[in-house]
Protein backbone atom coordinates (compact mmCIF):
# COMPACT_ATOMS: atom_id res chain seq x y z
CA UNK A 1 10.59 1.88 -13.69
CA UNK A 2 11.82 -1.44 -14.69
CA UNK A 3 14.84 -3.12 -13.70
CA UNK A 4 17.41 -4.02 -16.73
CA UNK A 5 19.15 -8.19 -17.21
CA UNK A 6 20.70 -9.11 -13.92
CA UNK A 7 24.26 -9.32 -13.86
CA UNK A 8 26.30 -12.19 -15.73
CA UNK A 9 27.36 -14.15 -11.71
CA UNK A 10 23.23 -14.07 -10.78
CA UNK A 11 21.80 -15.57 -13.79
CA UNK A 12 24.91 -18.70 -13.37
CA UNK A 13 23.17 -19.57 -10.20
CA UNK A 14 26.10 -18.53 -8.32
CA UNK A 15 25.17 -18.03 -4.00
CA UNK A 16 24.56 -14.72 -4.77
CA UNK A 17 22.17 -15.71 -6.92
CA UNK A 18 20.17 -17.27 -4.19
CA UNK A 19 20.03 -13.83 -2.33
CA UNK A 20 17.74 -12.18 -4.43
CA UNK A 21 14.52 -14.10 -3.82
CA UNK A 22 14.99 -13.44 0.07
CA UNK A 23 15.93 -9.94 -0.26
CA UNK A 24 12.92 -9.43 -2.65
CA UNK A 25 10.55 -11.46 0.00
CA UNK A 26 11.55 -8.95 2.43
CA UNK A 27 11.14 -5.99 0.60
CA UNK A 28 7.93 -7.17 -0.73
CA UNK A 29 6.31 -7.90 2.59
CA UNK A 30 8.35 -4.60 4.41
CA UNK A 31 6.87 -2.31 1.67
CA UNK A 32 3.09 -3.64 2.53
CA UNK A 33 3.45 -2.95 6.03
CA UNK A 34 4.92 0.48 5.51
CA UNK A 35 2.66 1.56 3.05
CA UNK A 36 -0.67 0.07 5.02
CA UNK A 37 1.13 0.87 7.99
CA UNK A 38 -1.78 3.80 9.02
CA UNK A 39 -3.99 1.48 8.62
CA UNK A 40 -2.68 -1.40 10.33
CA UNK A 41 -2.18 1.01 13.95
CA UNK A 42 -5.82 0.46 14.19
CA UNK A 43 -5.70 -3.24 14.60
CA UNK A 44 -5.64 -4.24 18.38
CA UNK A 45 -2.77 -6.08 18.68
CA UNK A 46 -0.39 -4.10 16.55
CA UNK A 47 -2.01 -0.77 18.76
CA UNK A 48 -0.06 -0.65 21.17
CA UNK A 49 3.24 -1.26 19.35
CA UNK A 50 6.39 0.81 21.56
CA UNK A 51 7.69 1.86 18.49
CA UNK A 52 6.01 3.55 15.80
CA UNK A 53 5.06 0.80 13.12
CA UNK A 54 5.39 2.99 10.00
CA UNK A 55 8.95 3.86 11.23
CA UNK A 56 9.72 0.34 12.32
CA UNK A 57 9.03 -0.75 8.83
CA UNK A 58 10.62 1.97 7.12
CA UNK A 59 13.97 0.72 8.74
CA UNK A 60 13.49 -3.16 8.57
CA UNK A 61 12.95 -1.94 4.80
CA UNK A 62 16.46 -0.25 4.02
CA UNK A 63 18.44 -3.27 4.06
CA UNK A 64 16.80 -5.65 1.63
CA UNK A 65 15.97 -2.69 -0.54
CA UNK A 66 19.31 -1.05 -0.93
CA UNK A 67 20.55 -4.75 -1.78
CA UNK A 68 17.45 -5.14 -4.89
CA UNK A 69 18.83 -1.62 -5.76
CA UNK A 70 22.66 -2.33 -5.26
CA UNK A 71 21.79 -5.51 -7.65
CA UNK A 72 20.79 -4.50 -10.33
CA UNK A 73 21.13 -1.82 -13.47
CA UNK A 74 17.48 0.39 -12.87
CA UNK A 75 16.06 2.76 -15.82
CA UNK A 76 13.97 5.82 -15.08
CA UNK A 77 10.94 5.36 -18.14
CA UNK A 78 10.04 8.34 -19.48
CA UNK A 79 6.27 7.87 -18.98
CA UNK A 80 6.73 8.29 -14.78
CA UNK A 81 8.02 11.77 -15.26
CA UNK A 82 4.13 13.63 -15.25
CA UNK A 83 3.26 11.08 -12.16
CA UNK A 84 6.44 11.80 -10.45
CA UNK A 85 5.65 15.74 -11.11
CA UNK A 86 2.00 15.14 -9.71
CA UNK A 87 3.29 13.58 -6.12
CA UNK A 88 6.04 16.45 -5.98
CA UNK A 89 2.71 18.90 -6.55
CA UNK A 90 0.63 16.82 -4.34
CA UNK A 91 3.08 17.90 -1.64
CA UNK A 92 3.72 21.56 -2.10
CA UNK A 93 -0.43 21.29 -2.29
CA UNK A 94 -0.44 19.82 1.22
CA UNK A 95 2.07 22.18 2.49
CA UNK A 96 0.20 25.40 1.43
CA UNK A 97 -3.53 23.94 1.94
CA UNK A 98 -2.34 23.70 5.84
CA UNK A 99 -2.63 27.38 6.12
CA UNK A 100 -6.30 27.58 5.53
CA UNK A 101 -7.43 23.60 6.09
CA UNK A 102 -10.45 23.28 8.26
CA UNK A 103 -8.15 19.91 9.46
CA UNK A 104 -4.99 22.73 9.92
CA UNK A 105 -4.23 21.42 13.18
CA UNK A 106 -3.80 17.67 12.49
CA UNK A 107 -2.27 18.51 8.81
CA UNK A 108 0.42 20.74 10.96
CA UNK A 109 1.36 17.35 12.58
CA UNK A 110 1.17 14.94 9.90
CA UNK A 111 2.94 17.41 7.47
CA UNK A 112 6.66 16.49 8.50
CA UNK A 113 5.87 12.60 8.44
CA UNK A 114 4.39 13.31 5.06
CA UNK A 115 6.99 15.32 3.75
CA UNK A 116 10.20 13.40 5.23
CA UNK A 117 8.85 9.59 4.70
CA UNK A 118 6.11 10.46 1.24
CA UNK A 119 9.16 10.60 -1.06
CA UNK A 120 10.85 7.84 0.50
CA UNK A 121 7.31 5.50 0.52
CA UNK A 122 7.09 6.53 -3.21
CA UNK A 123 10.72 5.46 -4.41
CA UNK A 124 10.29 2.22 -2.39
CA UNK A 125 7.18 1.39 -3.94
CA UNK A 126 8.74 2.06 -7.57
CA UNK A 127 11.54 -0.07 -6.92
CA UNK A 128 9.18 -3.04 -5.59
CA UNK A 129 7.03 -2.57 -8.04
CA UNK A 130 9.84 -2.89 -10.93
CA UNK A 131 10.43 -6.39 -9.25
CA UNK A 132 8.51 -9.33 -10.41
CA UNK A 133 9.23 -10.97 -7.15
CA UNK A 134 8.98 -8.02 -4.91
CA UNK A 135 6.12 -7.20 -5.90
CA UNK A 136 3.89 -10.73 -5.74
CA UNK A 137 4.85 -10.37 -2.18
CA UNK A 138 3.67 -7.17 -1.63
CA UNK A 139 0.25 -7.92 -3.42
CA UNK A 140 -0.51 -11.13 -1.86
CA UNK A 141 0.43 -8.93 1.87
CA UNK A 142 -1.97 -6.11 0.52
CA UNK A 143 -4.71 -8.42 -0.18
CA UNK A 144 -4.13 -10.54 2.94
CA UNK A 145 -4.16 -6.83 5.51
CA UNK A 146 -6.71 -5.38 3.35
CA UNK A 147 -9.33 -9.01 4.14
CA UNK A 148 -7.91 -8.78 8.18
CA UNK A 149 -8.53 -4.89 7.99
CA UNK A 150 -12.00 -4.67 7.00
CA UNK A 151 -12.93 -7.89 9.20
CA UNK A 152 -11.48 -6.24 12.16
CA UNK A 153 -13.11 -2.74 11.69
CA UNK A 154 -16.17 -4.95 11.17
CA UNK A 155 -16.33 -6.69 14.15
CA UNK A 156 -15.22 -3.40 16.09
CA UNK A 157 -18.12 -1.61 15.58
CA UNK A 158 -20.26 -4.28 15.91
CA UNK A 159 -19.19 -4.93 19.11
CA UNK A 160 -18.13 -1.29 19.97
CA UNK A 161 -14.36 -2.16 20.48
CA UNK A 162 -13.05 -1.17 17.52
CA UNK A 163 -9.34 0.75 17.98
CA UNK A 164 -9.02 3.57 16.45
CA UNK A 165 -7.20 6.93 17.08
CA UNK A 166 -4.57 6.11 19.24
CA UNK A 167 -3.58 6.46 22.88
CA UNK A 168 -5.39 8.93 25.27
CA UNK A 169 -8.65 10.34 25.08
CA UNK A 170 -11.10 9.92 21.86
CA UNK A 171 -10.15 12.38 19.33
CA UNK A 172 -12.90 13.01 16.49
CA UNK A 173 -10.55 13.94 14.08
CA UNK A 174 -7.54 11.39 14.74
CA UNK A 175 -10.72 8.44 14.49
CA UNK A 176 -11.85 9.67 10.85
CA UNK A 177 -8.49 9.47 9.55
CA UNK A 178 -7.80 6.23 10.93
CA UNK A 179 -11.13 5.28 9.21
CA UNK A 180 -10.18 6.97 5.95
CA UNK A 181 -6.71 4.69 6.05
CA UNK A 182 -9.01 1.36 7.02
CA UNK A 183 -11.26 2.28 3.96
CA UNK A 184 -8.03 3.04 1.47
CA UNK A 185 -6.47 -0.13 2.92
CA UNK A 186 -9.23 -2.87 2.12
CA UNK A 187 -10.00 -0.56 -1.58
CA UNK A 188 -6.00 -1.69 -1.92
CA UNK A 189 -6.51 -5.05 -1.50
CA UNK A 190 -10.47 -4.83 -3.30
CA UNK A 191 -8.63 -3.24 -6.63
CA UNK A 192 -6.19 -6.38 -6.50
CA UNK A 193 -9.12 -8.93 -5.86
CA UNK A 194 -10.38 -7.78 -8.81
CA UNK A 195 -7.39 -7.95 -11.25
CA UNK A 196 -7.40 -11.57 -9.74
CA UNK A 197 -10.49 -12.27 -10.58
CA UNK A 198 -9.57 -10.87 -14.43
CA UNK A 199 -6.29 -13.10 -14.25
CA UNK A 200 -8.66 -16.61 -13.48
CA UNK A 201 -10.50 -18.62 -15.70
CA UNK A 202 -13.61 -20.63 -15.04
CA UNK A 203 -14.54 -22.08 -11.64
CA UNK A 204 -11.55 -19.96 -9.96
CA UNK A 205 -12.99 -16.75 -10.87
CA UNK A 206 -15.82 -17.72 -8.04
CA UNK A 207 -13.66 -17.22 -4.88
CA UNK A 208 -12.06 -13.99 -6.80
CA UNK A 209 -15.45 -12.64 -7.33
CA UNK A 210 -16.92 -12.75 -3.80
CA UNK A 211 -13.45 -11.84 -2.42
CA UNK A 212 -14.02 -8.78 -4.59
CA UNK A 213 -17.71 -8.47 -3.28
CA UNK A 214 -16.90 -8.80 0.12
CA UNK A 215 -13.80 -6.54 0.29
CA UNK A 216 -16.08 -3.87 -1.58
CA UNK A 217 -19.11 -4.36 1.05
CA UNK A 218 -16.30 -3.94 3.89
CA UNK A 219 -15.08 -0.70 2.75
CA UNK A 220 -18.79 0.64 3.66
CA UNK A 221 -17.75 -0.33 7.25
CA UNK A 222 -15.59 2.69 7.65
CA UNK A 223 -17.21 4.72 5.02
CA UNK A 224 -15.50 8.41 3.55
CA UNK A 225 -15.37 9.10 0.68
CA UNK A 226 -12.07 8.61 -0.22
CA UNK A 227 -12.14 5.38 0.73
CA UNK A 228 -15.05 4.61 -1.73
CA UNK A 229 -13.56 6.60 -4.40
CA UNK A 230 -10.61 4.54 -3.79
CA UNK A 231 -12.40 1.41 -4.43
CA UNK A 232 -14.51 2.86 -7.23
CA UNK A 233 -10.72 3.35 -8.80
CA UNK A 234 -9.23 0.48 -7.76
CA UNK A 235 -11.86 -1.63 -9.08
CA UNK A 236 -12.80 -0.58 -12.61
CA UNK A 237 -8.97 0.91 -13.25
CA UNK A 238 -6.95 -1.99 -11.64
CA UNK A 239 -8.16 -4.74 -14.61
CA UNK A 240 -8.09 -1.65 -17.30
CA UNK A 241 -4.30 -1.31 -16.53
CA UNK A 242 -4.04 -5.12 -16.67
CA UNK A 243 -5.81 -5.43 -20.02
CA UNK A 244 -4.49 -2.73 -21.66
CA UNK A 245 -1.11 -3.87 -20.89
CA UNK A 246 -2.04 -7.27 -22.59
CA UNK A 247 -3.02 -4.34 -25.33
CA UNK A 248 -6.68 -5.52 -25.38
CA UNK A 249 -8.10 -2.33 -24.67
């Protein structure tokens, strides 16, 4: 998805012009927190929230996004139609796997937060991601939350504080989701790390490379194995996408 020449007032410099940068910053930063938004309910402070983060964010989103989308003259590529048609199986999969999942129970109640706010995550994240703007703030968010993520799960379990699983009494399943999410989050920001570290030359690669190193050792904090697929992924696909798209395969 890519987002076509902005219109004739914008590129004149006119003070609409100037709008775009903020609403991009927003929807940039917004679109981190709602997508790493699972993640981030683990983190002490943000525990405890009244409202429900991922829903805060989904609404502090709306504005800045429908004004990018309002903005601007979008085009559908071809090429997202078979990943589009993968997330639409992905959640008639989910839907019918609940009947017979071992995790039925806690499917049943994350099944209408996946199916109501999964199509709307995935359409936000397009649009940001056809952004130039938009989407440097959302990567420099996702590889700030993933470095705080994996150095607060850290320090949880090593000092047996660690908040996971919500409110009320311990729940086995609720906690290994929550470390699933910790694990995806810091593989997010792991997989970007390492395009970084593609992106530098000489003596800047250094600080790239052990962010990289680090981020990867982290995501053994929480463990699962999605979380080290993820970063498996993340890491050897994220700089493939970024070289062949310089088309040096």
């Amino acid at each position: 998805m890519r987002e076509n020449a902005a219109p004739a007032g914008a590129a004149r410099g006119t003070p609409a012009a100037s709008q775009p940068g903020l609403a991009a910053a927003g929807a940039g930063l917004l679109a981190g927190v709602l997508h790493l938004s699972g993640a981030l309910k683990g983190l002490p402070g943000l525990a405890a929230l009244p409202l429900d983060l991922t829903l805060l964010a989904a609404l502090l989103l709306a504005p800045p996004l429908l004004f990018l989308l309002a903005g601007r003259d979008w085009h559908l590529a071809t090429p997202l139609g078979p990943p589009l048609a993968g997330a639409a199986l992905l959640l008639l999969w989910l839907v019918l796997a609940g009947g017979w999942s071992a995790s039925r129970l806690h499917l049943a109640e994350k099944l209408p937060h996946i199916v109501l706010l999964g199509p709307a995550m995935l359409a936000a994240g397009l649009l940001v991601g056809a952004e130039a703007r938009a989407l440097r703030w959302l990567a420099g968010f996702t590889l700030l939350a993933g470095l705080v993520i994996g150095l607060a799960t850290a320090w949880g379990v090593a000092t047996n504080t660690v908040v996971l699983g919500g409110d009320g009494p311990p729940d086995p399943g609720r906690i290994r989701v929550q470390y699933q999410l910790a694990g995806l989050a810091i593989a997010c920001a792991a997989g970007l790390a390492a395009v970084r570290l593609l992106e530098a030359r000489g003596a800047a690669r250094l600080p790239w490379l052990l962010l990289t190193l680090g981020l990867a050792l982290a995501v053994l904090v929480p463990g699962g194995r999605a979380a080290l697929l993820g970063l498996g992924l993340a890491v050897a696909l994220a700089p493939a996408v970024l070289l062949l798209g310089r088309r040096q395969p």
